[in-house]
Protein backbone atom coordinates (compact mmCIF):
# COMPACT_ATOMS: atom_id res chain seq x y z
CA UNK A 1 0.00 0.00 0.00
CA UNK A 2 1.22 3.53 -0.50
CA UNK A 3 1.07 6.30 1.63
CA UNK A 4 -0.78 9.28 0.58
CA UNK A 5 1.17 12.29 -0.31
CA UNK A 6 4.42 9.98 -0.30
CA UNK A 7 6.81 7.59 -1.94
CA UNK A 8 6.90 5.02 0.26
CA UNK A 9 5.04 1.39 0.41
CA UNK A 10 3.69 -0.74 2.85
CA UNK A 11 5.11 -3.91 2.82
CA UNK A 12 3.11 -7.06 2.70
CA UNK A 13 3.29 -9.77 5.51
CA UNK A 14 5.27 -12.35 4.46
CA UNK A 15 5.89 -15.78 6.42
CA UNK A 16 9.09 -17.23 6.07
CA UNK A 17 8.39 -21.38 4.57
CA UNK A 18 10.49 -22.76 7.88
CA UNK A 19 7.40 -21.29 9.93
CA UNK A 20 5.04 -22.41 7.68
CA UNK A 21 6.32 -26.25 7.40
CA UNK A 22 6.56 -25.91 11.16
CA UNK A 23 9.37 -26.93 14.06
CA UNK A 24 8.77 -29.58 16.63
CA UNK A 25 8.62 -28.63 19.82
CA UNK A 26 7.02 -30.13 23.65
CA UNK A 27 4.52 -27.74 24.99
CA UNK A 28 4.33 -27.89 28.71
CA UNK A 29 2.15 -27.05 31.32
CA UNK A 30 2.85 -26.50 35.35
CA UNK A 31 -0.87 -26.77 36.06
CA UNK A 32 -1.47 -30.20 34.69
CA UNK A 33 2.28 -31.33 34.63
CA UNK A 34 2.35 -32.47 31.35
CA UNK A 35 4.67 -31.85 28.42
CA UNK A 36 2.99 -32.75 25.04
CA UNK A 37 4.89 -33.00 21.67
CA UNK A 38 3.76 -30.95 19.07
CA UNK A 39 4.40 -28.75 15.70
CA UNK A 40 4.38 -25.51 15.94
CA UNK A 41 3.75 -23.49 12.27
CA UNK A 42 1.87 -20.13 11.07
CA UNK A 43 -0.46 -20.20 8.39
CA UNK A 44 1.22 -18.83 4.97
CA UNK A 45 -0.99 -15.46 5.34
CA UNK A 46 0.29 -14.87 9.15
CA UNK A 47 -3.46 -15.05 10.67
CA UNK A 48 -2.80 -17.85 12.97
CA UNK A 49 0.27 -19.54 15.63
CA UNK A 50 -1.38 -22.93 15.35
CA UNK A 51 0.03 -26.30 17.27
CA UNK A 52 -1.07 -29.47 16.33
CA UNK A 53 -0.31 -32.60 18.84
CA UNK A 54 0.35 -36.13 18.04
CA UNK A 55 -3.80 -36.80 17.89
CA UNK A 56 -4.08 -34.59 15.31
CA UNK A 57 -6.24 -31.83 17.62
CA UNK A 58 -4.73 -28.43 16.94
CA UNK A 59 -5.05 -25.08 18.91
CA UNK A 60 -4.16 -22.04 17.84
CA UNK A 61 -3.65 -18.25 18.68
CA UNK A 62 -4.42 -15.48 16.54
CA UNK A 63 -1.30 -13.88 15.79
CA UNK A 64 -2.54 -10.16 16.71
CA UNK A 65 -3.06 -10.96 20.24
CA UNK A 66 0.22 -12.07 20.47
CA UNK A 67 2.01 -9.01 22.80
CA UNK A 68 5.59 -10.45 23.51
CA UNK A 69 7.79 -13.64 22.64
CA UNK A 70 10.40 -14.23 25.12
CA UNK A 71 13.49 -16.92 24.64
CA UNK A 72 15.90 -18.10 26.84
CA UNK A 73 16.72 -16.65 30.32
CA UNK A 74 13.59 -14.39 29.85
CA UNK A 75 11.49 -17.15 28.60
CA UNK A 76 9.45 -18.94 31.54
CA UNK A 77 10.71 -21.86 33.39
CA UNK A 78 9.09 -24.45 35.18
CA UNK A 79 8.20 -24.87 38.78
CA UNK A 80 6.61 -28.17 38.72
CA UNK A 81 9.11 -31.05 39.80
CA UNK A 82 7.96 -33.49 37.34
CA UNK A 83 8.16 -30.84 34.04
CA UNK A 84 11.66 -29.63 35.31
CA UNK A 85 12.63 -33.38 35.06
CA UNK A 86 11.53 -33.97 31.70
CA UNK A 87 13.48 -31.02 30.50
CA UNK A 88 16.20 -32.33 32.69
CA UNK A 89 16.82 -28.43 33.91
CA UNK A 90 19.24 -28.53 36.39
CA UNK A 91 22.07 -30.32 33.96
CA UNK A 92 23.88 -27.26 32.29
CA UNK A 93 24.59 -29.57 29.61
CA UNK A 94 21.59 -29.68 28.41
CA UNK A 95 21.31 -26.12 26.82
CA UNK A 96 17.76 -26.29 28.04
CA UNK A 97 17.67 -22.41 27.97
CA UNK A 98 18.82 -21.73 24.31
CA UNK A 99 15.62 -24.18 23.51
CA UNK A 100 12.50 -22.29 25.26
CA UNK A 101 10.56 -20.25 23.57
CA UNK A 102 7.22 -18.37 25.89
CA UNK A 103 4.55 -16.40 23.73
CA UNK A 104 2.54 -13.90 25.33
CA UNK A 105 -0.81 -13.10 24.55
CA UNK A 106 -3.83 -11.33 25.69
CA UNK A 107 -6.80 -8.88 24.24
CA UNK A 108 -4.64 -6.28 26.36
CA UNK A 109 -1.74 -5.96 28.01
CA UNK A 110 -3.35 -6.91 31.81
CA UNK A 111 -4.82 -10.48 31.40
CA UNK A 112 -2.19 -12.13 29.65
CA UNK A 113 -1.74 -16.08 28.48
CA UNK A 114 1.83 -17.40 28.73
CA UNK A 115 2.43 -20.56 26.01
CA UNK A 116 5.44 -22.13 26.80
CA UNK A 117 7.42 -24.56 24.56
CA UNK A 118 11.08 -26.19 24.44
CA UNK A 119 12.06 -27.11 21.35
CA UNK A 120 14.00 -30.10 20.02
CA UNK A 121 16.21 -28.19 18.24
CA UNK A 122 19.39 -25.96 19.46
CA UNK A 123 19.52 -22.68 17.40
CA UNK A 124 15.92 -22.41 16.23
CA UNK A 125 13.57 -20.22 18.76
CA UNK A 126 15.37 -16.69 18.34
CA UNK A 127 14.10 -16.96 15.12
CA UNK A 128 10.92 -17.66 15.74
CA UNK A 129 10.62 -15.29 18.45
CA UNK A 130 11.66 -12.81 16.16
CA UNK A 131 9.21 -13.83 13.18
CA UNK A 132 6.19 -13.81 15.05
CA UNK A 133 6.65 -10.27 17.10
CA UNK A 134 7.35 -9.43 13.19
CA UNK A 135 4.30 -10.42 11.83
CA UNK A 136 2.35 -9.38 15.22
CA UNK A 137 3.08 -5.83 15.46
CA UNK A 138 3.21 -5.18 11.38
CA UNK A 139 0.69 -2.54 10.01
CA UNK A 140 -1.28 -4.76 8.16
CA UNK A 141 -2.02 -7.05 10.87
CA UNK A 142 -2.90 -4.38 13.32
CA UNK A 143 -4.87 -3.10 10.52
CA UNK A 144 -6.27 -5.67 7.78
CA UNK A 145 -8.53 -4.75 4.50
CA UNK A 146 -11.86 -6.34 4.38
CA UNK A 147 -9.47 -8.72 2.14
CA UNK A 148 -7.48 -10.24 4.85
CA UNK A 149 -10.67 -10.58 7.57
CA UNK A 150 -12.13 -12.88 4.95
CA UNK A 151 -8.96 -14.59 4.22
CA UNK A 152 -8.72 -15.02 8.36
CA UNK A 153 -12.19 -16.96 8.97
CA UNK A 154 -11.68 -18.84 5.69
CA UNK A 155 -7.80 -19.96 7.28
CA UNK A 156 -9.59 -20.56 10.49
CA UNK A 157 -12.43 -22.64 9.20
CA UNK A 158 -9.36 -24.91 7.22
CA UNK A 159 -7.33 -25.12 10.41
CA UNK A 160 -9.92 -26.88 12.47
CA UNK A 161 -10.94 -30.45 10.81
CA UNK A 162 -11.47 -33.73 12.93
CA UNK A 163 -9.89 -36.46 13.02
CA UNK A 164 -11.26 -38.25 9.31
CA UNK A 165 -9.61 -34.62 7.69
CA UNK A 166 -12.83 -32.99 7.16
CA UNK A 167 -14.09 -29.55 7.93
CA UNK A 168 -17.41 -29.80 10.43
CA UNK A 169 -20.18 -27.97 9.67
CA UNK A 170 -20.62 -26.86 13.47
CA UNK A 171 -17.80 -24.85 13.25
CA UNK A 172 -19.20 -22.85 10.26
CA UNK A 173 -22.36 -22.37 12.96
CA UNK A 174 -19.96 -21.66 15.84
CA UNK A 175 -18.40 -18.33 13.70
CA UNK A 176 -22.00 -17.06 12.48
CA UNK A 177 -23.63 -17.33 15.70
CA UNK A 178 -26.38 -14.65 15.00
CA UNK A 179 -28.92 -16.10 12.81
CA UNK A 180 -28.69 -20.11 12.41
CA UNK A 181 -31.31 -20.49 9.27
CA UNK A 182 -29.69 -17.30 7.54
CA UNK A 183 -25.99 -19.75 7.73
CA UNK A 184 -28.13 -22.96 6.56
CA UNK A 185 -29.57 -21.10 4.08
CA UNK A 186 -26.32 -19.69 2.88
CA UNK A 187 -24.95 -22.64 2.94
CA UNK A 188 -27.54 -24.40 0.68
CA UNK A 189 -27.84 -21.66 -1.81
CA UNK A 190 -23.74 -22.44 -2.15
CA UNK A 191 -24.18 -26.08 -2.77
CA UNK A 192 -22.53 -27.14 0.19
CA UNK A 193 -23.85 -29.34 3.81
CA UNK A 194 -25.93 -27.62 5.29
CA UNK A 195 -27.16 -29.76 8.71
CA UNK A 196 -24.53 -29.26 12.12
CA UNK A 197 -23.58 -32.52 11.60
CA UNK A 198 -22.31 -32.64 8.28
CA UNK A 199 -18.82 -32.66 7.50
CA UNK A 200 -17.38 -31.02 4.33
CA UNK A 201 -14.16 -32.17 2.17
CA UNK A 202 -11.47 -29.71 2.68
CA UNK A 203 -10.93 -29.81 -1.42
CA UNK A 204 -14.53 -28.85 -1.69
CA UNK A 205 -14.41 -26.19 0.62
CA UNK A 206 -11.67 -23.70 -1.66
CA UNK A 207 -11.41 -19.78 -0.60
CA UNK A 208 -14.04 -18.98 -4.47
CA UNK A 209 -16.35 -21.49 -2.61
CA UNK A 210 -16.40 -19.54 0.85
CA UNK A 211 -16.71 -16.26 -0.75
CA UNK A 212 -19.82 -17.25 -2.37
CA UNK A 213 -20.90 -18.84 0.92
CA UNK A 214 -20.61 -15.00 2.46
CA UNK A 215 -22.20 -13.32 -0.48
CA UNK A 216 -25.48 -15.56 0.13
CA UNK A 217 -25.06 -14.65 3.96
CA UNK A 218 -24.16 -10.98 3.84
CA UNK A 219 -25.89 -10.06 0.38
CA UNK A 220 -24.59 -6.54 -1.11
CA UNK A 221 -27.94 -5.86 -3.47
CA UNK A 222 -27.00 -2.40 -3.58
CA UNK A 223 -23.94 -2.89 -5.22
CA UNK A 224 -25.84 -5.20 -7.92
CA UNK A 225 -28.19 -2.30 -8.21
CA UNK A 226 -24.97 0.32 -8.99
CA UNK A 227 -23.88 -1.85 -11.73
CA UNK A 228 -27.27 -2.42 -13.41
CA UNK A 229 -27.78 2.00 -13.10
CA UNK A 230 -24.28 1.90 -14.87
CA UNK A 231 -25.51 -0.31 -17.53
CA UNK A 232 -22.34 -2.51 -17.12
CA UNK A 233 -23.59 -6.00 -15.85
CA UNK A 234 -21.03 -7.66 -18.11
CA UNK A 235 -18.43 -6.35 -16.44
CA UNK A 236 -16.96 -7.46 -13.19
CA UNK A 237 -15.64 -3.32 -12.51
CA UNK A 238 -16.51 0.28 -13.06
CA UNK A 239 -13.90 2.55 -14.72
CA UNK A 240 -12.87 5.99 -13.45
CA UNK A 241 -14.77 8.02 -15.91
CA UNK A 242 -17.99 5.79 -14.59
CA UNK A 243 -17.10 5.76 -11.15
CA UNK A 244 -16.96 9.79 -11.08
CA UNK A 245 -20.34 9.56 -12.91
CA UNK A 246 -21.77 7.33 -10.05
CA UNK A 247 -20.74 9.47 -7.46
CA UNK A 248 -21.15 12.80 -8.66
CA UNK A 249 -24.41 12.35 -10.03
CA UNK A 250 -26.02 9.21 -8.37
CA UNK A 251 -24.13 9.22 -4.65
CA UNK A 252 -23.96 12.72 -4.07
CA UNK A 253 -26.73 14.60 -2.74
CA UNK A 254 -28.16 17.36 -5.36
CA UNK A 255 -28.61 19.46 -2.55
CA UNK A 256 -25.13 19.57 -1.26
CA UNK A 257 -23.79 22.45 -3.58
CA UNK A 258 -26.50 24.73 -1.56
CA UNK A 259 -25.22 23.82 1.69
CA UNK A 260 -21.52 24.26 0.55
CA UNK A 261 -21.96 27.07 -1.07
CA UNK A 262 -25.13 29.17 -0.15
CA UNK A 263 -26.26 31.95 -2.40
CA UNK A 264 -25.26 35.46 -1.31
């Protein structure tokens, strides 16, 4: 994007292919005591920190409530006897410091979540660390287009399948929680399951296919109705010359000069 009045662009987010083929790690807990192994990756469009465990079940932060990522001596250790075993701690030659990796996150800066993981790998968090507090605090994901909003729910939707691979229907319910029989209808007006229980191929379910779904839940008639004024149906955009037409003579009130510019 460029800046008005300047030279200068906005760079788009982009996540490195090491973070998006993912790093093994152990995610531990001191509540429960348990360290669980897992890969850690972000999606390709840097929505989503997801972890997926050995059962397949994934969890997953969104990466602009992420507010620090701390490594090594600043990174959190554990308390709990049986976790500080595991990691075998205490032995300096372990290197179990250059290996932990603690993301922070929180809808502000108060209630904050601590994720804590070692990974299996010397050498490897600092640049994680670094990537995600990259993408985390970068303009565009402080600040998306309608674009990337869309692109997030459609990433989320993909993220979450059970255990046969395929996307549940639920979860489609669970994200439009306002109005069920405006989502079923939606979702049967796009050809695609429409009952909670239903599950839905992830090859079926492709970004063109999801966009469709949200122009049958959120219709735009209006904008139908500016292209039909314009005569220009058979074309998927308005040129400039049109576009100043539309607003000039259609968009803007008539009475608007008087206010502007009363008479003397």
């Amino acid at each position: 994007l460029r800046m008005a009045g300047t030279a200068s662009f906005l760079a788009e987010i982009v996540v490195k292919p090491p973070l998006v083929h993912g790093e093994k790690f152990i995610k531990w807990d001191d509540d429960t005591g348990v360290g669980s192994p897992v890969v850690l990756r972000i999606d390709s469009y840097g929505h989503f920190l997801y972890w997926t465990y050995q059962n397949k079940h994934v969890e997953c932060l969104e990466i602009t409530t992420i507010r620090d990522t701390r490594i090594g001596k600043y990174a959190k250790v554990p308390k709990n006897p049986k976790i500080r075993e595991i990691f075998n701690v205490e032995n300096p030659e372990s290197n179990f410091y250059t290996k932990c990796l603690t993301v922070v996150s929180g809808s502000d800066f108060v209630n904050l979540t601590f994720d804590n993981f070692v990974a299996f790998k010397e050498k490897v968090v600092k640049g994680w660390a670094d990537e995600i507090l990259t993408i985390a605090t970068h303009a565009l994901s402080q600040n998306p287009p309608r674009s990337a909003s869309i692109s997030k729910m459609f990433t989320k939707i993909k993220l979450f399948v059970n255990e046969e691979r395929r996307i549940p229907v639920k979860n489609i319910y669970q994200m439009f929680p306002a109005d069920r029989k405006r989502v079923e209808a939606a979702l049967l007006d796009s050809h695609l399951p429409s009952l909670k229980t239903d599950l839905i191929n992830p090859e079926d379910f492709t970004e063109l296919a999801f966009k469709q779904f949200l122009s049958h839940l959120c219709p735009r008639p209006e904008i139908n109705d500016i292209f039909e004024l314009l005569d220009v149906m058979l074309k998927p955009y308005l040129t400039r010359q049109q576009m100043s037409t539309f607003i000039n003579k259609t968009q803007r009130d008539a009475r608007l000069n008087d206010f502007l510019f009363k008479p003397l």
